[in-house]
C-alpha atoms as a PDB file:
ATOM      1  CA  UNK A   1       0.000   0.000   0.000  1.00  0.00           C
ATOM      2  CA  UNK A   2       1.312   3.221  -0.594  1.00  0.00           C
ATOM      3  CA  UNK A   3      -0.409   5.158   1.812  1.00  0.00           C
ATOM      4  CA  UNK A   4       1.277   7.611   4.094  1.00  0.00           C
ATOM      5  CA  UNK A   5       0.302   8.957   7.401  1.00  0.00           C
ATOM      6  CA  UNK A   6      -0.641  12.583   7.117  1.00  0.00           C
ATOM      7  CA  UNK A   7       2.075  14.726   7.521  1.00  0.00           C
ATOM      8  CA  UNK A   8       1.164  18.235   8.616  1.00  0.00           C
ATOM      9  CA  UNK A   9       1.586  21.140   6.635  1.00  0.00           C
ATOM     10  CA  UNK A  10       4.444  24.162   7.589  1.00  0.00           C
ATOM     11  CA  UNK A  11       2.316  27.263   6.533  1.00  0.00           C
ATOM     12  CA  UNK A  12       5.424  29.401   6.676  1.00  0.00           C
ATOM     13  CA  UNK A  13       6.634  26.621   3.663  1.00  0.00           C
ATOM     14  CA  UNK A  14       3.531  27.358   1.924  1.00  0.00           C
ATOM     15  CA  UNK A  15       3.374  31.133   1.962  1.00  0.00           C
ATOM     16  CA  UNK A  16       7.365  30.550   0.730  1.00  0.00           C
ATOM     17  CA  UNK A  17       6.537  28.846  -2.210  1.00  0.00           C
ATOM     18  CA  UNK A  18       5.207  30.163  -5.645  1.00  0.00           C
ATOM     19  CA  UNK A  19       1.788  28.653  -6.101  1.00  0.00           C
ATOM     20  CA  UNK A  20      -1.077  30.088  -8.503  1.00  0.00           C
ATOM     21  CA  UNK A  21      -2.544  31.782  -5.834  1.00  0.00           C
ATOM     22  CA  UNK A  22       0.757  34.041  -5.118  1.00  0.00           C
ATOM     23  CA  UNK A  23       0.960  34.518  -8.686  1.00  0.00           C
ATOM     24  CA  UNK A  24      -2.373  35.497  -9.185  1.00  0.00           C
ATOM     25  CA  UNK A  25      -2.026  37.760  -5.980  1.00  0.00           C
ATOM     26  CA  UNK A  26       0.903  39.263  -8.119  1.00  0.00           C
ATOM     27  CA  UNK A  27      -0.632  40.225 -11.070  1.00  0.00           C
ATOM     28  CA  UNK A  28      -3.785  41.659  -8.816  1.00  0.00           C
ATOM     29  CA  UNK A  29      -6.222  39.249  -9.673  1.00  0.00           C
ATOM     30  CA  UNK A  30      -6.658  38.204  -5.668  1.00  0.00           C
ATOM     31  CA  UNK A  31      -6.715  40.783  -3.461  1.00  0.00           C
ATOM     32  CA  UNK A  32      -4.553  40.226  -0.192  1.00  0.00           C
ATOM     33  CA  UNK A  33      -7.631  38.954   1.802  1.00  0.00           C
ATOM     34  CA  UNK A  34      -8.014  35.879  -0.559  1.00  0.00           C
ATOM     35  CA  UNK A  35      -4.803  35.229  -0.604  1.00  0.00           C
ATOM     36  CA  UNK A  36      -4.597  35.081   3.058  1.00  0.00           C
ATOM     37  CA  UNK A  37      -7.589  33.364   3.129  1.00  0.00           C
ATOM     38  CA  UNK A  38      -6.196  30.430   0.652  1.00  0.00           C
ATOM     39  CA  UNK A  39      -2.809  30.362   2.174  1.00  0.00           C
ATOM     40  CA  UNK A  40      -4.271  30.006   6.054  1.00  0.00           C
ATOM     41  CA  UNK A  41      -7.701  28.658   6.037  1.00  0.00           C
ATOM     42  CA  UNK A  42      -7.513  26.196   2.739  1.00  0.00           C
ATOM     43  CA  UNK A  43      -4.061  25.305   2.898  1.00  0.00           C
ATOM     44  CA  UNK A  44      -4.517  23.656   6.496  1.00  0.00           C
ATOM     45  CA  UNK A  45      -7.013  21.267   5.540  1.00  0.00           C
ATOM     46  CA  UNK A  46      -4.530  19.812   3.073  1.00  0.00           C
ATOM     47  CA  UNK A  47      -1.208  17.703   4.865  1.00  0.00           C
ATOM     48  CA  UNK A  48       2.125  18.140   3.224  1.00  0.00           C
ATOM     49  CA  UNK A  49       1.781  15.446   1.012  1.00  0.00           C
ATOM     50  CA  UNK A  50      -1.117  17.080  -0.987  1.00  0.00           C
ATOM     51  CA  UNK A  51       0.485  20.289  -1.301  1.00  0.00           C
ATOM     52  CA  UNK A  52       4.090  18.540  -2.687  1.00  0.00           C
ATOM     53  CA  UNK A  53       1.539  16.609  -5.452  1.00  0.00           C
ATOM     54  CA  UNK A  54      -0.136  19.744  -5.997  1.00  0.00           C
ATOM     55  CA  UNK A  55       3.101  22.114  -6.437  1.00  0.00           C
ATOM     56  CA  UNK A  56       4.205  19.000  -8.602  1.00  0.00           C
ATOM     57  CA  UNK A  57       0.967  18.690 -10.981  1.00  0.00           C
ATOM     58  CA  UNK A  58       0.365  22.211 -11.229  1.00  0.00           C
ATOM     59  CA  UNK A  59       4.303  23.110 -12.071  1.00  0.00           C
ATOM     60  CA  UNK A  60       3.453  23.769 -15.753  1.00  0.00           C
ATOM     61  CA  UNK A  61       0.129  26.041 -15.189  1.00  0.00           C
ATOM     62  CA  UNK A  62       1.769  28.143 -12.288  1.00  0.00           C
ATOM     63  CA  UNK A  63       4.963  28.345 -15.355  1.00  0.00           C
ATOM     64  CA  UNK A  64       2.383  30.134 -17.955  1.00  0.00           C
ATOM     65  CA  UNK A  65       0.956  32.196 -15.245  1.00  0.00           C
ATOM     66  CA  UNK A  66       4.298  33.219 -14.352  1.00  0.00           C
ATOM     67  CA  UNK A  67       5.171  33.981 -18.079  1.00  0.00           C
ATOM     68  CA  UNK A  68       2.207  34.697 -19.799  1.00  0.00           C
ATOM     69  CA  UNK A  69      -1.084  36.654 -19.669  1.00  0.00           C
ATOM     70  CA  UNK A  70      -3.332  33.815 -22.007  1.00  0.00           C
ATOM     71  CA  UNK A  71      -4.453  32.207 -19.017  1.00  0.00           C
ATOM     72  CA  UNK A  72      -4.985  34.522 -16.451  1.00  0.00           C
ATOM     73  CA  UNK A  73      -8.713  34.771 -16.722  1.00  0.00           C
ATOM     74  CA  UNK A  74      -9.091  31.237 -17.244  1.00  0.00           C
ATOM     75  CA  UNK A  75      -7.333  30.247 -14.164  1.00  0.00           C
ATOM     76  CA  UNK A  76      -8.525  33.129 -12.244  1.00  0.00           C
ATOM     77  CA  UNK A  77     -12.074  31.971 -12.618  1.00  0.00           C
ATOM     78  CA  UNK A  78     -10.769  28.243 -11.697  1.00  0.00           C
ATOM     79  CA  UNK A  79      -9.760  29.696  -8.426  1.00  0.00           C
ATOM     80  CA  UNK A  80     -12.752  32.008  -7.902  1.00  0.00           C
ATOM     81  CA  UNK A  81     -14.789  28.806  -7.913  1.00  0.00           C
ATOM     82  CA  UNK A  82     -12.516  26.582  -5.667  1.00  0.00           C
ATOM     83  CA  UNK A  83     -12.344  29.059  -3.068  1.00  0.00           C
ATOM     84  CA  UNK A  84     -16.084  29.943  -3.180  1.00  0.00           C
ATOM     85  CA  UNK A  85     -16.556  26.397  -2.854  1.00  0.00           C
ATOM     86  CA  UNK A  86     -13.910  26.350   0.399  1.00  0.00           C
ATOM     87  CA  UNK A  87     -16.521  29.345   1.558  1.00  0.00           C
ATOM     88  CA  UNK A  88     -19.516  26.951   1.090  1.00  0.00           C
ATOM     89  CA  UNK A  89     -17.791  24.293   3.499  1.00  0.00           C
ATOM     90  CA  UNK A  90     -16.334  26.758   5.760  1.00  0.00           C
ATOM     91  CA  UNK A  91     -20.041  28.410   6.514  1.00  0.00           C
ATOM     92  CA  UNK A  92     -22.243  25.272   5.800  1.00  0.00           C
ATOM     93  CA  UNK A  93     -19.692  22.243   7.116  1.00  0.00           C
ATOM     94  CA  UNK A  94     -20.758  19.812   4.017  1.00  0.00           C
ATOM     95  CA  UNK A  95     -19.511  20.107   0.620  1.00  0.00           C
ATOM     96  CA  UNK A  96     -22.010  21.315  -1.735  1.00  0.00           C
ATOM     97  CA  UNK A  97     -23.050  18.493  -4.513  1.00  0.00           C
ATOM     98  CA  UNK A  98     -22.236  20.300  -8.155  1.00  0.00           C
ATOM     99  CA  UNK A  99     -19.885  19.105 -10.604  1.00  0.00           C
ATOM    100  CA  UNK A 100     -17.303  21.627  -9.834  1.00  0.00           C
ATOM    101  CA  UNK A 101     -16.866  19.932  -6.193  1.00  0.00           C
ATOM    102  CA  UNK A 102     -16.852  16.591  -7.395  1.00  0.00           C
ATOM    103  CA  UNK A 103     -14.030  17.989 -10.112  1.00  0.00           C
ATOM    104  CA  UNK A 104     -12.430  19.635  -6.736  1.00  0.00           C
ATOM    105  CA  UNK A 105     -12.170  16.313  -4.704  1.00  0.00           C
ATOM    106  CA  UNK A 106     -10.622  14.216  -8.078  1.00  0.00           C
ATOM    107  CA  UNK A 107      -8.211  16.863  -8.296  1.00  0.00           C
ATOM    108  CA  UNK A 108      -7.265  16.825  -4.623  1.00  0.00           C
ATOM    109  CA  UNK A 109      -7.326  13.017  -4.440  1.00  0.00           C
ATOM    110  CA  UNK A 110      -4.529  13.617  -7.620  1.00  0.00           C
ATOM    111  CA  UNK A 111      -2.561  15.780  -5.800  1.00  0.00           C
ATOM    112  CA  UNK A 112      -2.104  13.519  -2.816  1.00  0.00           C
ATOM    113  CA  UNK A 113      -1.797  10.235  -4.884  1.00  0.00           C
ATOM    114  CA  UNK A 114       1.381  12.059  -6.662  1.00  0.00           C
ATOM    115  CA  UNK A 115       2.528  13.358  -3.267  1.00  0.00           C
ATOM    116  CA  UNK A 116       2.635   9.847  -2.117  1.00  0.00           C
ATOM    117  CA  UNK A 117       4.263   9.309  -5.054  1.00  0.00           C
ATOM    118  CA  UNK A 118       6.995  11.655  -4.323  1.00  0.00           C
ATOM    119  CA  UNK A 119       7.530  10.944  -0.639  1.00  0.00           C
ATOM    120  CA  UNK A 120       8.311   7.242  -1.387  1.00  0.00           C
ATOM    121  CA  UNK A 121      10.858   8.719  -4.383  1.00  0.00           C
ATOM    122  CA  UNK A 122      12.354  11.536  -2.712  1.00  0.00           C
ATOM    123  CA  UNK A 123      11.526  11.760   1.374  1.00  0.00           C
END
């Protein structure tokens, strides 16, 4: 099994590193409150492991945001929707049932798969 026990996250590691939320925050597109808001309140709920798949997976799209202006809208509206969704949970405690949530949890269940991935390749 390739299952790891959940390895807490280092919030200080987070707000280091260049995800598409500090590049969106960048360019203006989040103001400083949701950034704070995803870098505090949604990062926690993920361990470690999630956010090492998710740096991993989303390498290339945080590149173009980094680089180009083609997908800043696109990806802007992406994030609009997960943390509106993190919102929902926050002020309801369930997940709402839409097809963007279900889209949310696949992604987040890829993300941790690929951080298991890495721990057992690079501890």
């Amino acid at each position: 099994m390739l299952y790891k026990k959940r390895i807490y996250i280092d919030l200080d590691r987070v707000k280091k590193r260049e995800t598409i939320c500090s590049v969106l925050n960048n360019k203006k597109y989040l103001s400083d409150e949701e950034y704070e808001f995803e870098t505090v309140e949604v990062a926690c709920i993920y361990d470690e492991l999630t956010f090492r798949g998710y740096l991993f997976v989303l390498a290339p799209v945080i590149f173009l945001l980094k680089h180009f202006s083609f997908t800043d809208d696109f990806v802007f509206y992406l994030v609009k929707k997960w943390m509106d969704l993190h919102k929902f949970q926050r002020e309801h405690k369930k997940r709402p049932k839409s097809f963007f949530s279900s889209l949310m949890s696949l992604c987040v269940l890829l993300a941790f798969f690929v951080g298991q991935v890495l721990y057992r390749i690079k501890p």
